[in-house]
Protein backbone atom coordinates (compact mmCIF):
# COMPACT_ATOMS: atom_id res chain seq x y z
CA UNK A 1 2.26 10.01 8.45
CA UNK A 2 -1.22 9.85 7.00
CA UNK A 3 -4.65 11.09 7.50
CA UNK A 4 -8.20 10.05 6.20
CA UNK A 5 -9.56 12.94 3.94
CA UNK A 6 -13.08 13.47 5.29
CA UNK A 7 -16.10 11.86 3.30
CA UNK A 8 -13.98 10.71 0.85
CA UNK A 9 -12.80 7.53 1.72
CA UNK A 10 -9.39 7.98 -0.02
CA UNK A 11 -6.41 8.36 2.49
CA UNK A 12 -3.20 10.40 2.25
CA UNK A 13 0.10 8.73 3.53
CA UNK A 14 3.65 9.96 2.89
CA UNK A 15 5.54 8.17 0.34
CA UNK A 16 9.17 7.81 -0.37
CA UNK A 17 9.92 11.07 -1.07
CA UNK A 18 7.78 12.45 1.68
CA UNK A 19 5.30 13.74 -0.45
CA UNK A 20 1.47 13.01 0.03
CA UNK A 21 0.33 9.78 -2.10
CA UNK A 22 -3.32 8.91 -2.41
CA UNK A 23 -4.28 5.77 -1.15
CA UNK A 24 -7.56 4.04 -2.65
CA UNK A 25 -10.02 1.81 -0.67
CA UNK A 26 -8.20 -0.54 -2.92
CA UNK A 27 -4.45 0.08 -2.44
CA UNK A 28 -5.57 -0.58 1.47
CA UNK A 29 -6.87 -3.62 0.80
CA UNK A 30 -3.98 -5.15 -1.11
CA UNK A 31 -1.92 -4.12 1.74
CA UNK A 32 -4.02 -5.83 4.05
CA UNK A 33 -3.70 -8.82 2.37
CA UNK A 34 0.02 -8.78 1.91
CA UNK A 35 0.47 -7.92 5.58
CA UNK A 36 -1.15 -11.27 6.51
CA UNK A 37 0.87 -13.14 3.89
CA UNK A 38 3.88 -12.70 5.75
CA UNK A 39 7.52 -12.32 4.52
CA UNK A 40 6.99 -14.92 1.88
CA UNK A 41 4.52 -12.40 0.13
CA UNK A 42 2.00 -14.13 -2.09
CA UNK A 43 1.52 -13.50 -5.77
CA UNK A 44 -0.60 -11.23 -7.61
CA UNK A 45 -2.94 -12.65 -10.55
CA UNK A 46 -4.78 -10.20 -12.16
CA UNK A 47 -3.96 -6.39 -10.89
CA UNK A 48 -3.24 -3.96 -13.81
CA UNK A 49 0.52 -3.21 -13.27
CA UNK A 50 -0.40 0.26 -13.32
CA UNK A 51 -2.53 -0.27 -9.87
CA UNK A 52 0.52 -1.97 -8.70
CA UNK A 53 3.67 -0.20 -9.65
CA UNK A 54 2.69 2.97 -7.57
CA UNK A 55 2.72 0.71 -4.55
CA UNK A 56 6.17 -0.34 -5.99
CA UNK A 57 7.48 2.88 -7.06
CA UNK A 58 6.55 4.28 -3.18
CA UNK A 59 8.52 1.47 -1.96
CA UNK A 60 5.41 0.37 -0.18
CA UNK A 61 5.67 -3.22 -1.73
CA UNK A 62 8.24 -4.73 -2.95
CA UNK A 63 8.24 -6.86 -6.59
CA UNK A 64 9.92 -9.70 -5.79
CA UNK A 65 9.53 -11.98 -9.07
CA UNK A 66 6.27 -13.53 -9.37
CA UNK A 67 5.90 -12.75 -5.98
CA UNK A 68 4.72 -8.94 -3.89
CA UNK A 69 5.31 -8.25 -0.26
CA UNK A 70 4.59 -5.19 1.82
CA UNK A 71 7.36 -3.69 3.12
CA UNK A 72 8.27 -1.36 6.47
CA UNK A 73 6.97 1.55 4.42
CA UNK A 74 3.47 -0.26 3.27
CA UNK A 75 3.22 -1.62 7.11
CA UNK A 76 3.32 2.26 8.29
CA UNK A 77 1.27 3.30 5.25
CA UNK A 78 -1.53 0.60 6.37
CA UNK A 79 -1.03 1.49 9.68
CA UNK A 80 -1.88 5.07 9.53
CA UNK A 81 -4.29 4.33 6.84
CA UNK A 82 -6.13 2.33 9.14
CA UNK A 83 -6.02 4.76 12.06
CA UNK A 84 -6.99 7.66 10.88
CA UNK A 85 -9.87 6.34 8.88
């Protein structure tokens, strides 16, 4: 579940645990484009691993070598990002 927090243009979804994560204008954009690259994911140049690993750590993306996709969890995330912004 998730929910746009008004004016701020940071949105809430629920992460592994169930608690509330932030999600920046940027963490919603790198789902975006992992959800268009598909299963095979696509690799990652420069993020800072810190920007990344919360994705990882919420199991919204999954670290696959050299390689990131979204997973079920980032999908819903996105979703409900995306729908109640």
């Amino acid at each position: 579940m998730g929910f746009s927090v008004a004016g701020s243009g940071v949105d809430v979804a629920a992460g592994r645990s169930g608690t509330l994560m932030i999600l920046t204008a940027e963490d919603v954009d790198l789902l975006k484009q992992l959800s268009t690259a598909g299963e095979r994911g696509r690799t990652i140049g420069v993020l800072n691993s810190t920007e990344l690993q919360h994705l990882v750590r919420a199991g919204y993306i999954a670290d696959d070598s050299a390689r990131h996709r979204i997973t079920r969890r980032g999908k819903d995330a996105l979703s409900d990002a995306l729908r109640f912004s």
